[in-house]
Protein backbone atom coordinates (compact mmCIF):
# COMPACT_ATOMS: atom_id res chain seq x y z
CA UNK A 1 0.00 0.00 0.00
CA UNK A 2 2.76 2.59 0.55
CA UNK A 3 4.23 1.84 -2.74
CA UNK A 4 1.06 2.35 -4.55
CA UNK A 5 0.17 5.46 -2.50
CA UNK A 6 3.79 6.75 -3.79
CA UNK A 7 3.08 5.56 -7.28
CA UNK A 8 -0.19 8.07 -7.27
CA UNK A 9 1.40 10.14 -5.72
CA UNK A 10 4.25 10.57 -8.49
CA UNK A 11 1.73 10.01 -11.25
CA UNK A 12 -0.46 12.98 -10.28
CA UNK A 13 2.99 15.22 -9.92
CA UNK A 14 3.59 14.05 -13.51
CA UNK A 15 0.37 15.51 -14.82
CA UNK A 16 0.85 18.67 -13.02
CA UNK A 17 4.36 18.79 -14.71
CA UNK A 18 2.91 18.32 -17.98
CA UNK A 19 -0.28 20.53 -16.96
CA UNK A 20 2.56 23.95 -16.03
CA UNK A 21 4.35 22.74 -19.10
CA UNK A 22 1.47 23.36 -21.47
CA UNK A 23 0.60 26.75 -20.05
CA UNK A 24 3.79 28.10 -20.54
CA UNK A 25 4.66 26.66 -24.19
CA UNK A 26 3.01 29.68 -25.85
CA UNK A 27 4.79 32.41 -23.66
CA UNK A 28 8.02 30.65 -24.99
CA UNK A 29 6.38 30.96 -28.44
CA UNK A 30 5.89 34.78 -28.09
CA UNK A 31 9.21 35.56 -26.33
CA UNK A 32 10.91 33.87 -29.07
CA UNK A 33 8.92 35.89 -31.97
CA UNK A 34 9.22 38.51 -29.76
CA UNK A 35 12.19 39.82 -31.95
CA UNK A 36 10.84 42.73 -34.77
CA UNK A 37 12.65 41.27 -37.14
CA UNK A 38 11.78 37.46 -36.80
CA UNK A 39 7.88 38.89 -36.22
CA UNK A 40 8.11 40.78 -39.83
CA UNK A 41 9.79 38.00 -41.69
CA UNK A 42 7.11 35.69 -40.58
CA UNK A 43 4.93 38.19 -41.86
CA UNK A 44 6.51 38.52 -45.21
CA UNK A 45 7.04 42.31 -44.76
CA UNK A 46 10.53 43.62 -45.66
CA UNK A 47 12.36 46.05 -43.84
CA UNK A 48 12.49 48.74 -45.93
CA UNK A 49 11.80 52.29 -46.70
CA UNK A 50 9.07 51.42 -49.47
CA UNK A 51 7.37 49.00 -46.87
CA UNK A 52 7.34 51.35 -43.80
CA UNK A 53 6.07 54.11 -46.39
CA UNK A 54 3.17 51.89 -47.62
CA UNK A 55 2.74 50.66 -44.64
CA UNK A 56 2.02 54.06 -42.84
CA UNK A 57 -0.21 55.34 -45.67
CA UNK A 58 -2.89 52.73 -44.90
CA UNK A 59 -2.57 53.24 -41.47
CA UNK A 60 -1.13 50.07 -40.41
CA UNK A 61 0.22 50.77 -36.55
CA UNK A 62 0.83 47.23 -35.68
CA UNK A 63 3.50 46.66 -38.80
CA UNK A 64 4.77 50.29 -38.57
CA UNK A 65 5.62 49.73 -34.90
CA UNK A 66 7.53 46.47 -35.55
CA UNK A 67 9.40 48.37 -38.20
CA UNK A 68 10.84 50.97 -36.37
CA UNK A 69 11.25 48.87 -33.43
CA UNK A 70 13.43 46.63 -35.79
CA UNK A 71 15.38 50.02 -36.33
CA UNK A 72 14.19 51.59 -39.15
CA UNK A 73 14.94 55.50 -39.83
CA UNK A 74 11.47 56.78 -39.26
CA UNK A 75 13.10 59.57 -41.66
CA UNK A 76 13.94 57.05 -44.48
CA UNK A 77 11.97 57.75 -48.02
CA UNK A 78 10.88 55.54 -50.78
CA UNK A 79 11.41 55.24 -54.15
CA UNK A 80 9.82 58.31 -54.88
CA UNK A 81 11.08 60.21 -52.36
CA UNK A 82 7.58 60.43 -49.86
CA UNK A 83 8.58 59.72 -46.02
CA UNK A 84 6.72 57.94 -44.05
CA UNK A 85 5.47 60.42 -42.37
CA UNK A 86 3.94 62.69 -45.24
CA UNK A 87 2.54 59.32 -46.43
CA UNK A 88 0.85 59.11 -43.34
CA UNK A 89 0.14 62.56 -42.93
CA UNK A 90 -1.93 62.59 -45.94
CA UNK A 91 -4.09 59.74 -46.26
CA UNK A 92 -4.98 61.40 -42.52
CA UNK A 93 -3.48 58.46 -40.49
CA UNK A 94 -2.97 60.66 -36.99
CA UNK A 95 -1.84 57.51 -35.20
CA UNK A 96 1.07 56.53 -37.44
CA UNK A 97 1.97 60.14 -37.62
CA UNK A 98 2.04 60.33 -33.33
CA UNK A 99 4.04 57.16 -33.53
CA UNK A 100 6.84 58.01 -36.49
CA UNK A 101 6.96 61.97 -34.57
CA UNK A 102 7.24 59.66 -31.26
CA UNK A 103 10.15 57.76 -33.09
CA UNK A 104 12.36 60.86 -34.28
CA UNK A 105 10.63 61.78 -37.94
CA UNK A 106 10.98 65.24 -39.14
CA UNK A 107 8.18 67.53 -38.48
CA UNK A 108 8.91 69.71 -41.40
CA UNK A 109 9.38 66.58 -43.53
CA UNK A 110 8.39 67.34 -47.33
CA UNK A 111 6.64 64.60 -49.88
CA UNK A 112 8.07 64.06 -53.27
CA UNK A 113 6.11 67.10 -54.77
CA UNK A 114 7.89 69.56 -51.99
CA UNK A 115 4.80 69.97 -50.21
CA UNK A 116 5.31 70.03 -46.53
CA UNK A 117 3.28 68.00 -43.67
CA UNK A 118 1.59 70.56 -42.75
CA UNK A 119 0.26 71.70 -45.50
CA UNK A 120 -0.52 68.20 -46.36
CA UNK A 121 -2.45 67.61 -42.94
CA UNK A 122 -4.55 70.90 -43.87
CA UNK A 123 -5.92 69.14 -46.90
CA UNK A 124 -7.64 66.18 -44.60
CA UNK A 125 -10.74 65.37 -43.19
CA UNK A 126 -9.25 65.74 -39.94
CA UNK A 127 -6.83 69.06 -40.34
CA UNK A 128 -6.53 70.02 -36.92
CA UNK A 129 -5.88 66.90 -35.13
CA UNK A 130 -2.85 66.29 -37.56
CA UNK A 131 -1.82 70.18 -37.34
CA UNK A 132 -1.65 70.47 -33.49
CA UNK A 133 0.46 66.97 -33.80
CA UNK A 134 2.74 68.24 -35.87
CA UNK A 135 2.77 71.84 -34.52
CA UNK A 136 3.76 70.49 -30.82
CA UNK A 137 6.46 68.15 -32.45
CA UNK A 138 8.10 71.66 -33.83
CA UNK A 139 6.59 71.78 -37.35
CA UNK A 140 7.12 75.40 -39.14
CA UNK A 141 4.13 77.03 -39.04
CA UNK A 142 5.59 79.45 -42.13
CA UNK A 143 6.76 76.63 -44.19
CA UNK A 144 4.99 76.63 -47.55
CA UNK A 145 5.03 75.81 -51.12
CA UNK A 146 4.66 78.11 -53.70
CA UNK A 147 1.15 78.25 -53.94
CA UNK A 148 0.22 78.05 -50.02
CA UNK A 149 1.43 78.93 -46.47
CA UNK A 150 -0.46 76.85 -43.99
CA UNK A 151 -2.01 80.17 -42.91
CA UNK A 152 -3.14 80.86 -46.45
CA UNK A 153 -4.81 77.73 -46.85
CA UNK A 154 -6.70 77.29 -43.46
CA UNK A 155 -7.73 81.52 -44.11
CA UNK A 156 -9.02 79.82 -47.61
CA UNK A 157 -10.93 77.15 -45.86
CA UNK A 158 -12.55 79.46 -43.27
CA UNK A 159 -11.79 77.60 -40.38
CA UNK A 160 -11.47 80.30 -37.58
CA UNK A 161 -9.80 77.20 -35.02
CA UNK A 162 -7.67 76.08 -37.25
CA UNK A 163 -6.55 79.77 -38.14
CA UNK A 164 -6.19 80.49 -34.22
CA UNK A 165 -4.20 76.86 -34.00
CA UNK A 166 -1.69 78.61 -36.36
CA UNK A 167 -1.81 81.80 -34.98
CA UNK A 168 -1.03 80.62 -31.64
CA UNK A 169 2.71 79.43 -33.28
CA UNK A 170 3.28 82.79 -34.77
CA UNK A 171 3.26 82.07 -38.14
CA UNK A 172 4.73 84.80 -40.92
CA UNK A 173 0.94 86.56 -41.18
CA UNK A 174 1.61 88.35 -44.28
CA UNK A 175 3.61 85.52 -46.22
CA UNK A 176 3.35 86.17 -49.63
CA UNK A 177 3.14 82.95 -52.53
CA UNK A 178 3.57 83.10 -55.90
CA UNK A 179 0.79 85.15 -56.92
CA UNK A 180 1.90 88.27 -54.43
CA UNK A 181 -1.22 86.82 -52.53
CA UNK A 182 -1.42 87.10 -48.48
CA UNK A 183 -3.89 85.26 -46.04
CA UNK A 184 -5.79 88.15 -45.45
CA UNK A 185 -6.62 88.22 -49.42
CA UNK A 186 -7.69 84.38 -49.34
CA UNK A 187 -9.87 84.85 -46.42
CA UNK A 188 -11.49 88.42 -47.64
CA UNK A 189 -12.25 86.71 -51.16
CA UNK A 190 -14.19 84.09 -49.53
CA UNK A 191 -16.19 86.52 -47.13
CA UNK A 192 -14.80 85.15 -43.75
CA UNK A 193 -15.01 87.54 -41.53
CA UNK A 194 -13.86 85.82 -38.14
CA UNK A 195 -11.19 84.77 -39.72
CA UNK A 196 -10.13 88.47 -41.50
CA UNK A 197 -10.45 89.53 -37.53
CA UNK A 198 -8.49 87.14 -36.56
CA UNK A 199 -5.54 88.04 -38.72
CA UNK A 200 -6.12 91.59 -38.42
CA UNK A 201 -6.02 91.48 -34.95
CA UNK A 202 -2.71 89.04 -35.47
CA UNK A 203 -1.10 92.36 -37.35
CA UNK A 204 -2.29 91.48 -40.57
CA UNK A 205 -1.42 94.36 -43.47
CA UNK A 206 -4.93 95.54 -45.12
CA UNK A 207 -3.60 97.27 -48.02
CA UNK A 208 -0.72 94.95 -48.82
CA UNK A 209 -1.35 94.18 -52.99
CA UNK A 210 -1.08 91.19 -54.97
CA UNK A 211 2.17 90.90 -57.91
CA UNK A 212 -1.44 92.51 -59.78
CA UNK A 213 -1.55 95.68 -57.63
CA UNK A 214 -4.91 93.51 -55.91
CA UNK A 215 -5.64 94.65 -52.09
CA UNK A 216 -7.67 92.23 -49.84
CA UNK A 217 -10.67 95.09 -50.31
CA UNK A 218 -10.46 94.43 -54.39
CA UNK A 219 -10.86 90.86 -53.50
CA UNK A 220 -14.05 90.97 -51.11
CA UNK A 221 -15.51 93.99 -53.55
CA UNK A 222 -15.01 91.36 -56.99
CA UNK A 223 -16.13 88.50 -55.65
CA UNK A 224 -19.73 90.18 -53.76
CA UNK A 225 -18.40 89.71 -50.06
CA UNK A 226 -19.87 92.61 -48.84
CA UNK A 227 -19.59 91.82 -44.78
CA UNK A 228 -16.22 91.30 -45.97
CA UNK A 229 -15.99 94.74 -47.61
CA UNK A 230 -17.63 96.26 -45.11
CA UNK A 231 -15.48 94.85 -42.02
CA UNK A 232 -12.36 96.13 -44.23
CA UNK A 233 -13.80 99.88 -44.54
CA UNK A 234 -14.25 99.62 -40.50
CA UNK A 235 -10.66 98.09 -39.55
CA UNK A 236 -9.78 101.62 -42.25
CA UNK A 237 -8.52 99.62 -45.00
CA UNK A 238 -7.56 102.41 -47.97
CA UNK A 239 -10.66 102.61 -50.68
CA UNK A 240 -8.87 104.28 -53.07
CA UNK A 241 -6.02 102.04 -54.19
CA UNK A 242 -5.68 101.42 -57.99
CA UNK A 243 -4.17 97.90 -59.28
CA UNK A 244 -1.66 97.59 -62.52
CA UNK A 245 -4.17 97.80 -64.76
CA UNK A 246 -6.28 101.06 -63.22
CA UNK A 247 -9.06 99.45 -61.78
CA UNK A 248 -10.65 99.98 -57.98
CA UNK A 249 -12.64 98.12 -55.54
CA UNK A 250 -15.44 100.61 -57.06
CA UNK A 251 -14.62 99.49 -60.25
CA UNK A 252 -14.52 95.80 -59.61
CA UNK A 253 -18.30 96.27 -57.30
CA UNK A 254 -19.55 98.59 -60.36
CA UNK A 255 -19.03 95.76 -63.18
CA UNK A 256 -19.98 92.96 -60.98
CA UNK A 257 -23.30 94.56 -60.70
CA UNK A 258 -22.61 94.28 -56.77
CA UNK A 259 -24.74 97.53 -56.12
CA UNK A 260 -25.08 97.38 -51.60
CA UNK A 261 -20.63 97.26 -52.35
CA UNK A 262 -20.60 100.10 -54.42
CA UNK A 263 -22.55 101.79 -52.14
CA UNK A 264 -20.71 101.30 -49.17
CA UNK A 265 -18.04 102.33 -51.21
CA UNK A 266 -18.73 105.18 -51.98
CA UNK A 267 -19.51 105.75 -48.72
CA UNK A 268 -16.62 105.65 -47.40
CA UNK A 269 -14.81 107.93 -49.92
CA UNK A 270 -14.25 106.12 -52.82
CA UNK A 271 -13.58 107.62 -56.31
CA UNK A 272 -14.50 106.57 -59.48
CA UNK A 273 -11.64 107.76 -61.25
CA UNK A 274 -7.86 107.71 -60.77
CA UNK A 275 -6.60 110.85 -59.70
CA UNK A 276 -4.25 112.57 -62.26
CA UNK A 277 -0.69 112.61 -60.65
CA UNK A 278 0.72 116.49 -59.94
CA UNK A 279 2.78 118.41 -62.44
CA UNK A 280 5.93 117.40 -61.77
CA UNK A 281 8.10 120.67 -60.43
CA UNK A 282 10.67 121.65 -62.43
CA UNK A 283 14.35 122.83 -60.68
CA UNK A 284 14.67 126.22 -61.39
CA UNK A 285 17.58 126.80 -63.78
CA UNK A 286 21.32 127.53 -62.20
CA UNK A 287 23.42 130.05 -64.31
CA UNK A 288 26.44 128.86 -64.83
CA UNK A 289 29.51 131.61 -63.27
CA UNK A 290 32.76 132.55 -64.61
């Protein structure tokens, strides 16, 4: 009977043996594929710049994490020349951007077309989410292309949150692109006023022109904006300004057929016509001594 008890005794210690060894055979598993690089080459994923840049596009956190925990330069591009990050940035991927800024990747980083992040995160469904990440990660706020400065574009847009977002990382406010064309001009074309305050306010320049002679008042007079116009005439924005080719904010208003503009206009001191220059004064003569 003791030899039997012992027997069940060692039996039942067996099956607990075999019972602990179970449990812990797929820990083992995971701590050896626990290794970024083993974990990706069972996945068939390569470890390079093409993959992490395709990779972050479609928002894939779990592959982009093994990646640059296998090393990667979060700064590496493809063969195109897009970083991850501007991949990311604009297919609107906010949690691949957190994790490549997390990781070291430029803020300022540019895509292949020389646009930069931010400008690309402006053009998303969710702007401001991917702005402030990139903002607090030490993105230029002034850094544009030739066509925009982020402040341009989000004045365009009429976002007055986005605008302050910007504002609040003193951006250049009267940044000019290729056109001569400032924020204030964007936002006056498209009638938004809370956003003209908001870059008035911000130091914004109300008669700065356009390569075309255009003030933000021309813009907000041609295109009808007349809340526009008028909060222009009240911040004292100059009515009589004359572009390259001799044409007003009256003028524009006039053959628009925007009548309530040409009124308030005229109102406030506009001309129709260009006032003829003074005669030039002559030097009076000097007689020449012996």
């Amino acid at each position: 009977m003791p030899g039997r008890l012992t027997a069940v005794l060692t039996l039942g210690t067996l099956s607990a043996a075999l019972v602990a060894v179970a449990a812990t055979a797929p820990q083992h598993a995971a701590a050896a594929s626990a290794d970024p690089r083993v974990e990706l080459g069972r996945r068939g994923v390569p470890l390079t710049a093409n993959a992490l840049v395709g990779k972050a596009a479609t928002g894939d956190t779990e592959t982009v994490d093994l990646m640059l925990a296998a090393g990667l330069d979060p700064n590496t591009r493809n063969e195109e020349g897009n970083a991850a990050l501007t991949a990311a940035t604009v297919n609107g991927q906010a949690d691949v951007v957190q994790r490549l800024l997390a990781h070291g990747a430029d803020p300022s980083a540019r895509d292949a077309g020389q646009h930069p992040a931010l400008l690309l995160a402006l053009r998303t469904h969710q702007p401001a989410n991917l702005a402030k990440l990139l903002l607090e990660a030490g993105a230029d706020p002034s850094d544009q292309d030739a066509t925009w400065s982020p402040l341009m574009l989000a004045s365009m847009l009429g976002d007055p949150d986005l605008v302050q977002l910007l504002l609040g990382h003193q951006p250049r406010v009267d940044a000019l692109n290729d056109r001569g064309m400032t924020a204030l001009m964007f936002a006056a074309g498209r009638g938004h006023v809370p956003v003209m305050r908001l870059l008035v306010e911000h130091g914004a320049w109300l008669n700065a022109h356009d390569a075309g002679g255009h003030t933000a008042l021309m813009y907000a007079a041609n295109n009808g904006q007349l809340d526009a116009v008028r909060e222009l005439l009240e911040a004292h924005a100059e009515v009589n300004v004359w572009n390259r080719n001799g044409q007003s904010a009256l003028s524009y208003a006039r053959v628009n057929g925007h009548a309530p503009i040409v009124e308030a206009l005229k109102a406030a001191g506009a001309l129709e016509t260009k006032p003829a220059p003074p005669p030039r004064r002559r030097a009076p003569l000097r007689r020449r001594t012996r």
